[in-house]
C-alpha atoms as a PDB file:
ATOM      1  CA  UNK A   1       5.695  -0.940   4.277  1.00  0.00           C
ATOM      2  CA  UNK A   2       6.751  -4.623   4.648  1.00  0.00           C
ATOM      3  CA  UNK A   3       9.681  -6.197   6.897  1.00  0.00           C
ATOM      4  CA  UNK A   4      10.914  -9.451   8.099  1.00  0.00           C
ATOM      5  CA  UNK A   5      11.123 -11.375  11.058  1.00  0.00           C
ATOM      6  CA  UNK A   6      15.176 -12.464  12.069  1.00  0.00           C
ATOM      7  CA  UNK A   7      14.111 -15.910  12.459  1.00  0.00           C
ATOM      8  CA  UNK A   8      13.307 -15.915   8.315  1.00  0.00           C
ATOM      9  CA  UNK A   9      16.229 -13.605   8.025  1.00  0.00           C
ATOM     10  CA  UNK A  10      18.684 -15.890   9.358  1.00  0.00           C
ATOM     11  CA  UNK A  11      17.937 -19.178   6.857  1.00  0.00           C
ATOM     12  CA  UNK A  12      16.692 -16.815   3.927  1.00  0.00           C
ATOM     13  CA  UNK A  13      13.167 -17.062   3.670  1.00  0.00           C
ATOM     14  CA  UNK A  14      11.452 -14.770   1.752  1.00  0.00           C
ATOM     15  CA  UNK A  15       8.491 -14.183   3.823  1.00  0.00           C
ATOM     16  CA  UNK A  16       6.755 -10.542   4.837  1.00  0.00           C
ATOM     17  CA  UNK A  17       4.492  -8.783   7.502  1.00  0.00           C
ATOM     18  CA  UNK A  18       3.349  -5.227   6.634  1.00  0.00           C
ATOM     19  CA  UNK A  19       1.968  -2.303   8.125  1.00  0.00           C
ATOM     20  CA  UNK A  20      -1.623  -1.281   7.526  1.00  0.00           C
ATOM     21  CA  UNK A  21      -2.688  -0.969   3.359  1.00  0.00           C
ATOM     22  CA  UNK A  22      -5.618   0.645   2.057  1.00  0.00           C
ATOM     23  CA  UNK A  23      -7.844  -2.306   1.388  1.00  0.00           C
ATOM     24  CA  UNK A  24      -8.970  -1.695  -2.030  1.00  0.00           C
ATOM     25  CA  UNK A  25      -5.044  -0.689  -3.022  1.00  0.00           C
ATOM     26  CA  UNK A  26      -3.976  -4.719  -1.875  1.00  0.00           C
ATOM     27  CA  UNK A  27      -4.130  -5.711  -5.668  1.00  0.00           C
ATOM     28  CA  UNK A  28      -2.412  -3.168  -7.269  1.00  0.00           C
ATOM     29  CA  UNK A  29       0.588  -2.815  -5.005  1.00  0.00           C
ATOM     30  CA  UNK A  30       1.028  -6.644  -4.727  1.00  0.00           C
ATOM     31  CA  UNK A  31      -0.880  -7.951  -8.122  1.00  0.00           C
ATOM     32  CA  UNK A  32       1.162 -11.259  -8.315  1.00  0.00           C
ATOM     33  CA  UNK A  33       0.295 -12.783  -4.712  1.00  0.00           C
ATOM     34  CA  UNK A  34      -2.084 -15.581  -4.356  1.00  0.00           C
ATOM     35  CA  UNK A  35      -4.855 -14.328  -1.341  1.00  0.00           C
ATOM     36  CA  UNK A  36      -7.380 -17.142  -0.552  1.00  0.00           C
ATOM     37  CA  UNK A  37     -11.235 -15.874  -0.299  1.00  0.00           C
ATOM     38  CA  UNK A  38     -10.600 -16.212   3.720  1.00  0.00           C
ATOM     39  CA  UNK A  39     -13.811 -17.283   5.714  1.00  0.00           C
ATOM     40  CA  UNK A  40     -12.740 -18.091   9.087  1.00  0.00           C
ATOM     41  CA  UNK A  41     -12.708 -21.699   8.488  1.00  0.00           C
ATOM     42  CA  UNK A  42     -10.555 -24.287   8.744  1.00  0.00           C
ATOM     43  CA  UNK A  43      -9.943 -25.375   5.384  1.00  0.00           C
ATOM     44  CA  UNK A  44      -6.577 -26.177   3.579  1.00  0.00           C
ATOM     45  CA  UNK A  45      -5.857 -25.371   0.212  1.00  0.00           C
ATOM     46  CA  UNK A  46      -2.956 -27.200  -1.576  1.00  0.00           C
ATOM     47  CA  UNK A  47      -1.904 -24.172  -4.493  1.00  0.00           C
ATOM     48  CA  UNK A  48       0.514 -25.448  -6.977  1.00  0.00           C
ATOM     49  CA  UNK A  49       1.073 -23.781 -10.662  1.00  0.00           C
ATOM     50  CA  UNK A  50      -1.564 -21.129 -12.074  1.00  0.00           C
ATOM     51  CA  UNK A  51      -3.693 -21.093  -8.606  1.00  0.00           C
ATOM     52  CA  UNK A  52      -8.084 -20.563  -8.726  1.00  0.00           C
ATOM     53  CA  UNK A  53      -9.147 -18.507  -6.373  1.00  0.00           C
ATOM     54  CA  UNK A  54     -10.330 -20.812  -3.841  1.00  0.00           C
ATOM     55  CA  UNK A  55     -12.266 -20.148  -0.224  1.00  0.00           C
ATOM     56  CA  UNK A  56      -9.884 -21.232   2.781  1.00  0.00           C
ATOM     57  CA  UNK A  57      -7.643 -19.730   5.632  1.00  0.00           C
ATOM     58  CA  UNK A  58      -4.529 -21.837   4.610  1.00  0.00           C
ATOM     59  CA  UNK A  59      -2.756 -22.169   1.759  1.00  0.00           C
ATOM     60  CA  UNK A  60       0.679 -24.407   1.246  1.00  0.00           C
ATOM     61  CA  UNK A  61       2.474 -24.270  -1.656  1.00  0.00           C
ATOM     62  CA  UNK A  62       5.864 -26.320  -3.163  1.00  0.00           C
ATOM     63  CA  UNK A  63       5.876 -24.007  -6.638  1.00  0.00           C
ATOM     64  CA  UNK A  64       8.906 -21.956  -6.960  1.00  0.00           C
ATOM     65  CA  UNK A  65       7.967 -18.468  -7.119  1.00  0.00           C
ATOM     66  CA  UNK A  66       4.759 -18.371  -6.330  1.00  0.00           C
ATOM     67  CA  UNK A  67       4.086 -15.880  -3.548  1.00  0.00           C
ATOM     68  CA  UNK A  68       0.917 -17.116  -1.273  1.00  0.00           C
ATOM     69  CA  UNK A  69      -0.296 -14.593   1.559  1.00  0.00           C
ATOM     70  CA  UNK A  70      -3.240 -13.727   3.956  1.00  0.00           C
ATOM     71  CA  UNK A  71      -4.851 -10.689   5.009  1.00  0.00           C
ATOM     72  CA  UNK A  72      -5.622  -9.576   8.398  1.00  0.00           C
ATOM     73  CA  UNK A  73      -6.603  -6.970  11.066  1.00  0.00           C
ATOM     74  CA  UNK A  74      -6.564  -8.370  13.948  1.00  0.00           C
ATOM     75  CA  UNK A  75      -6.580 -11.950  13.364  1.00  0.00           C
ATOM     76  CA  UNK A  76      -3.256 -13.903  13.497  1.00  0.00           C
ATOM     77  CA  UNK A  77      -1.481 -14.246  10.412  1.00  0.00           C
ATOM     78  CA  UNK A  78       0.745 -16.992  10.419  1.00  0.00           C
ATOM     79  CA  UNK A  79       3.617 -17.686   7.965  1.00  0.00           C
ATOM     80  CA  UNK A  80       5.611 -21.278   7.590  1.00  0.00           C
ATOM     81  CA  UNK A  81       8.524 -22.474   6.016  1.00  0.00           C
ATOM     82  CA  UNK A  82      11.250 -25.394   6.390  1.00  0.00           C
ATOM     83  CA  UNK A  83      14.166 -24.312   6.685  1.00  0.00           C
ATOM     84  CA  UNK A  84      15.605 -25.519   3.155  1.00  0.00           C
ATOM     85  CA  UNK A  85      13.226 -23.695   1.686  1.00  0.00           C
ATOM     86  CA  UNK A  86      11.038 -26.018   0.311  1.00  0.00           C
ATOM     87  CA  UNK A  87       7.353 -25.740   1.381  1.00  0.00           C
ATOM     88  CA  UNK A  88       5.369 -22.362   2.359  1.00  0.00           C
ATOM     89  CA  UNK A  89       2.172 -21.823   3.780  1.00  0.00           C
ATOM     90  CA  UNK A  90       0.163 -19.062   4.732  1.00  0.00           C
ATOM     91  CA  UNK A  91      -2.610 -19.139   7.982  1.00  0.00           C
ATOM     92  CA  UNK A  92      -5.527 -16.597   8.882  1.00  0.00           C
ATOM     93  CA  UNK A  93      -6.640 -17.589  12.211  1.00  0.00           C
ATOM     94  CA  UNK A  94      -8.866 -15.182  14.322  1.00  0.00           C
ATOM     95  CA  UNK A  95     -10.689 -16.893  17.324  1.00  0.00           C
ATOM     96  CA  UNK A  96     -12.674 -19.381  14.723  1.00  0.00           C
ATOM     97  CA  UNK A  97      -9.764 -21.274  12.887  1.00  0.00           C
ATOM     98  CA  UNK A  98      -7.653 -20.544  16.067  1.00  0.00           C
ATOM     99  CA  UNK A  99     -10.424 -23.035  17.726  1.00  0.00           C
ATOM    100  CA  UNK A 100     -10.807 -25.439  15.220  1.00  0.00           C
ATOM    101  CA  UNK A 101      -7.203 -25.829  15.399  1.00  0.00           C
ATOM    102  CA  UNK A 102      -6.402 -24.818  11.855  1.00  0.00           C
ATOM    103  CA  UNK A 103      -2.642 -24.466  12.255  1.00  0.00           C
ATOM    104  CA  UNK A 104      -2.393 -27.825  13.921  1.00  0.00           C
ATOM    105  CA  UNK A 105      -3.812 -28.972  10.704  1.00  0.00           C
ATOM    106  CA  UNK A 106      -2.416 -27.031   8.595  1.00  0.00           C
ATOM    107  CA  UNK A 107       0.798 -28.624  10.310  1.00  0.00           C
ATOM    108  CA  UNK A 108       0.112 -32.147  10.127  1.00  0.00           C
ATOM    109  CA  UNK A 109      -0.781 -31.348   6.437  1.00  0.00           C
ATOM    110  CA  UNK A 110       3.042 -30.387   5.817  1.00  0.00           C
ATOM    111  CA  UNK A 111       4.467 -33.109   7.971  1.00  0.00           C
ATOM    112  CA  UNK A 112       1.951 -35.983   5.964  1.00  0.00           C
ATOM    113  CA  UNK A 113       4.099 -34.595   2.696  1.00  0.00           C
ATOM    114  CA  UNK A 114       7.091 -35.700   4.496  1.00  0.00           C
ATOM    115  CA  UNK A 115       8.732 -32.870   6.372  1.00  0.00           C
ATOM    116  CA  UNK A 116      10.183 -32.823   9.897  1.00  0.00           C
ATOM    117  CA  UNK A 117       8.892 -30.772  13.146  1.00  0.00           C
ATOM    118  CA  UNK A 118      12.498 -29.860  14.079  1.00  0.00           C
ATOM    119  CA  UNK A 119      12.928 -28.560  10.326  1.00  0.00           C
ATOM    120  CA  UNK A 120       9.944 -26.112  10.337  1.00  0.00           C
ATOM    121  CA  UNK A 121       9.530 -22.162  10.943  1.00  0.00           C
ATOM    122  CA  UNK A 122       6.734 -20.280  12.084  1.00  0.00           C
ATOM    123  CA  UNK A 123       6.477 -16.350  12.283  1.00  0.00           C
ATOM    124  CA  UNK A 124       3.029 -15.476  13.694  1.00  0.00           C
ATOM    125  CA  UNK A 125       2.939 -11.667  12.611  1.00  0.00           C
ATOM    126  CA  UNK A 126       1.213  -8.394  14.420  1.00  0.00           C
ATOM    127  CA  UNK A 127      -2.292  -9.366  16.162  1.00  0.00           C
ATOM    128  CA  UNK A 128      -4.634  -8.139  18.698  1.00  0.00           C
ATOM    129  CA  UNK A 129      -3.151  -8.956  22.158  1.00  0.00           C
ATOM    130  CA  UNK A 130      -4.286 -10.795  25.078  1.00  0.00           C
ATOM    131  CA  UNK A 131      -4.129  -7.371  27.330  1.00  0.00           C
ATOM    132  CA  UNK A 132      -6.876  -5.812  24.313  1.00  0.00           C
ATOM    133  CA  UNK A 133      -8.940  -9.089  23.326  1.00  0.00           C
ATOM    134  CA  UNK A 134     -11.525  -8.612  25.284  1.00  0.00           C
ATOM    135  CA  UNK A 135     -14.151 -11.964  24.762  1.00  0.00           C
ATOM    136  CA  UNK A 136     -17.462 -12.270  26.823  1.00  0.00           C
ATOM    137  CA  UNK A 137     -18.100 -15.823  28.910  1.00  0.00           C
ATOM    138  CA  UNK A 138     -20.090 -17.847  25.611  1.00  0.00           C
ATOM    139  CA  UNK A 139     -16.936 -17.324  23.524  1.00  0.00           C
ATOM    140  CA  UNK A 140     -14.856 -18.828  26.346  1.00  0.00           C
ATOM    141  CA  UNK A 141     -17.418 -21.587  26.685  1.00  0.00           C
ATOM    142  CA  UNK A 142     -16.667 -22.577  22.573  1.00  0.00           C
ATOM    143  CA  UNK A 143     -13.036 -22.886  23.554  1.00  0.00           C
ATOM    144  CA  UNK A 144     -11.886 -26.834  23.015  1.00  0.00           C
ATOM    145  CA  UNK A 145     -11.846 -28.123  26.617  1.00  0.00           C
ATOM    146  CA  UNK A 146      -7.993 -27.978  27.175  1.00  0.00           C
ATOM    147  CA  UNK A 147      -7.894 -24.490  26.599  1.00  0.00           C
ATOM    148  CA  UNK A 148     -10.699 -23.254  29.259  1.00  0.00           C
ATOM    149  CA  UNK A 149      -8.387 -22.299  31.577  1.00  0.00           C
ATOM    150  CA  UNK A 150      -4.764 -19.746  32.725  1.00  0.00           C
ATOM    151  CA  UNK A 151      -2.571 -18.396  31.107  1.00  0.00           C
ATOM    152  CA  UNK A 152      -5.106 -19.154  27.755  1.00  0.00           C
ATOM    153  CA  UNK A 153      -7.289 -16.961  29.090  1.00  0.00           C
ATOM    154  CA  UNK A 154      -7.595 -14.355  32.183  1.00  0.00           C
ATOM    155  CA  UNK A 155     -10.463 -13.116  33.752  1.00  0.00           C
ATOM    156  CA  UNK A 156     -11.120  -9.361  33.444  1.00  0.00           C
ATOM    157  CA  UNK A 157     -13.602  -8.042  35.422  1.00  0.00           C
ATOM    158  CA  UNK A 158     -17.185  -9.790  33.864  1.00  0.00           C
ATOM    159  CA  UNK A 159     -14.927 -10.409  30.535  1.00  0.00           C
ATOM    160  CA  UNK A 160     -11.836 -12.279  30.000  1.00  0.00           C
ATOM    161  CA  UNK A 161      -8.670 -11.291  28.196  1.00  0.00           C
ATOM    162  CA  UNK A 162      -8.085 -14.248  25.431  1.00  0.00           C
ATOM    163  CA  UNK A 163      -4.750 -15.177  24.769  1.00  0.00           C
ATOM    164  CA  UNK A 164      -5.173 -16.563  20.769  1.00  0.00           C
ATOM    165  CA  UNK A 165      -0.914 -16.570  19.706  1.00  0.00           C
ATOM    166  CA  UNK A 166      -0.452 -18.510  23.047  1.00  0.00           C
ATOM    167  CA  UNK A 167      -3.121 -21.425  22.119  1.00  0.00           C
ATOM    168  CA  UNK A 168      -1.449 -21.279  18.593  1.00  0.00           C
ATOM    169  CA  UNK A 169       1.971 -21.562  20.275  1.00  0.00           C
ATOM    170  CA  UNK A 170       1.028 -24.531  22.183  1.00  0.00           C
ATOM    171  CA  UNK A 171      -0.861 -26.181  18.685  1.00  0.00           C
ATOM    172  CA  UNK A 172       3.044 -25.546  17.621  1.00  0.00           C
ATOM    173  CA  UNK A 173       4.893 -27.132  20.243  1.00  0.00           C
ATOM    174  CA  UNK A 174       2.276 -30.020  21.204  1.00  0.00           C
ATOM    175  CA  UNK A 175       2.606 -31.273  17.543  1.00  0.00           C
ATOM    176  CA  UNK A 176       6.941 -31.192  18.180  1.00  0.00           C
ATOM    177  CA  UNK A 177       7.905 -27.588  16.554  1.00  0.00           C
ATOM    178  CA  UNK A 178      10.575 -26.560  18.651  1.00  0.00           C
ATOM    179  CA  UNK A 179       9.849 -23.011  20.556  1.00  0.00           C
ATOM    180  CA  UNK A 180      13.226 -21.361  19.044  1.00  0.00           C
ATOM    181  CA  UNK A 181      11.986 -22.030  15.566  1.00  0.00           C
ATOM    182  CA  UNK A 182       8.860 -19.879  16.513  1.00  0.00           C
ATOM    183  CA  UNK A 183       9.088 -16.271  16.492  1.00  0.00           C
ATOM    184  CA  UNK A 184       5.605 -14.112  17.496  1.00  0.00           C
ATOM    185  CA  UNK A 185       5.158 -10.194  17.020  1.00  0.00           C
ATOM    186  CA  UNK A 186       4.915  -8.496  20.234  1.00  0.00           C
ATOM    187  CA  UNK A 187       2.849  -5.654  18.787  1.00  0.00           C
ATOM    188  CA  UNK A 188      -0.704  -5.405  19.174  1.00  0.00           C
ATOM    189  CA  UNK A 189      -3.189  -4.373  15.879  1.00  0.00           C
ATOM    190  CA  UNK A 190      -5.808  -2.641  18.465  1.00  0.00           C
ATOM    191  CA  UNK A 191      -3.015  -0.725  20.478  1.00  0.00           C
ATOM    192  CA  UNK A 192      -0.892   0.334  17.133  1.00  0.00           C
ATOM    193  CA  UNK A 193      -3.506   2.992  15.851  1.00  0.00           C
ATOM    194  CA  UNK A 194      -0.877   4.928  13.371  1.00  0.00           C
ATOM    195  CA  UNK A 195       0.743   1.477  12.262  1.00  0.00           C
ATOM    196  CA  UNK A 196      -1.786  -1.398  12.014  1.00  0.00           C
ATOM    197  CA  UNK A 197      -5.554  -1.481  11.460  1.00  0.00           C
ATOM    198  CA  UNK A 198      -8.146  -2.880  13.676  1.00  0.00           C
ATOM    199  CA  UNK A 199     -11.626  -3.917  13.105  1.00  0.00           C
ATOM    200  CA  UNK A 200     -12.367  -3.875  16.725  1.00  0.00           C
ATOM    201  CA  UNK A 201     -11.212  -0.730  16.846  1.00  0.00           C
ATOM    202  CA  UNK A 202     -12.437   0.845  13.463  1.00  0.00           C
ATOM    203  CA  UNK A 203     -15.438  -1.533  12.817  1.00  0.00           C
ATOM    204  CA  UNK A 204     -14.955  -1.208   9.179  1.00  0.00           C
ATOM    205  CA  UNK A 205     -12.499  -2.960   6.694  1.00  0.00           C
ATOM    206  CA  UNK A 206     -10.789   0.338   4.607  1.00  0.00           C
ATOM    207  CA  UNK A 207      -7.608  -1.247   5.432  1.00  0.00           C
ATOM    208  CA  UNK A 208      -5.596  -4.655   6.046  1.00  0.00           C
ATOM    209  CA  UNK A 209      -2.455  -6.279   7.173  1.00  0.00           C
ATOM    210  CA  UNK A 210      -1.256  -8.294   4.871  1.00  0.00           C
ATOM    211  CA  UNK A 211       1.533 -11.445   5.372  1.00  0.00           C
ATOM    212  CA  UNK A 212       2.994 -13.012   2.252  1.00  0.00           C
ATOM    213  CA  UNK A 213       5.839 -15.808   1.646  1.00  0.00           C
ATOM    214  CA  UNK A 214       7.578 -17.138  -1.161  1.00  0.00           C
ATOM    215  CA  UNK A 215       9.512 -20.151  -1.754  1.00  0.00           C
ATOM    216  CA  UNK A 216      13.337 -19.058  -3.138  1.00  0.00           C
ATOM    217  CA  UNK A 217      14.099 -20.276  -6.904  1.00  0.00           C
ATOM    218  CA  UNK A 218      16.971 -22.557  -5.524  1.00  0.00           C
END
């Protein structure tokens, strides 16, 4: 149901994509995660012991076993960690916090607590791909203005194919992440029927993705 990337493999962090999950059985087969109320913002939230539930598409957390996650169809889900396991975070970013650049700020977030870009990890999890994320021309239009152009996007006909883990990718490197500490999912939520749900595909929300990390009690 769940597995791990090799890059969190390789320096031990405990952090998780799944397959798809009945929506409504997310709380009984993982009771003790911390999900944010997600509303395709860009908002932050800072969880430390005995977490609210709070509205936001980021979470970081320094607590020691406390497992912080997001759910997702086909929306990035993003999962951080240093690699001394000392700080997690969580991202949702679909084409709204992707544009308002929330993992940029989720980034500079961790680094103003005093961590280093060379030190940090980022697995961006399962997704809708560029070749199936079809946008029409107004969407492009909303893009911030370095983005409005190849290989962000492609044109397709009279729609254009957006590329959302390659703007996130660049938010990652621009800000000094090196690109061997990033690892992104090649598979694509919309293509995936049997293994991942889509909304674009389904149009309904009877099932999620869900991406959870957790700091090691070291």
């Amino acid at each position: 149901m769940i597995y791990q990337p090799e890059l969190f493999k390789k320096f031990g962090i405990k952090g998780f994509f799944s397959k798809k999950i009945p929506k409504n059985e997310v709380k009984f087969l993982f009771p003790e995660v911390y999900f944010p109320k997600q509303i395709h913002s860009d908002k932050i939230l800072f969880i430390e012991e005995d977490p609210s539930f709070e509205p936001g598409d980021a979470v970081i957390t320094l607590a020691k076993n406390l497992t912080v996650g997001v759910q997702t169809a086909d929306c990035l889900p993003i999962l951080i960690a240093d690699k001394k396991r000392k700080i997690a975070g969580a991202v949702h970013a679909g084409w709204r916090g992707t544009f308002s650049e929330i993992l940029k700020k989720t980034l500079e977030k961790i680094f103003s607590i005093g961590f280093k870009p060379e030190d940090i990890l980022i697995a961006i999890g399962p997704h809708i791909q560029a070749s199936c994320y079809e946008v029409k021309e107004d969407l492009i239009e909303c893009l911030p203005s370095f983005f409005k152009k190849p290989p962000f996007f492609q044109k397709n006909g009279q729609t254009f194919l957006l590329n959302l883990s390659l703007i996130n990718l660049y938010q990652a490197k621009k800000l000094g992440i090196p690109e061997k500490n990033i690892w992104i999912s090649p598979e694509c939520t919309h293509c995936l029927k049997e293994k991942y749900h889509s909304y674009r595909r389904e149009k309904n929300h009877n099932f999620t993705q869900i991406s959870l990390i957790t700091l090691n009690n070291v």
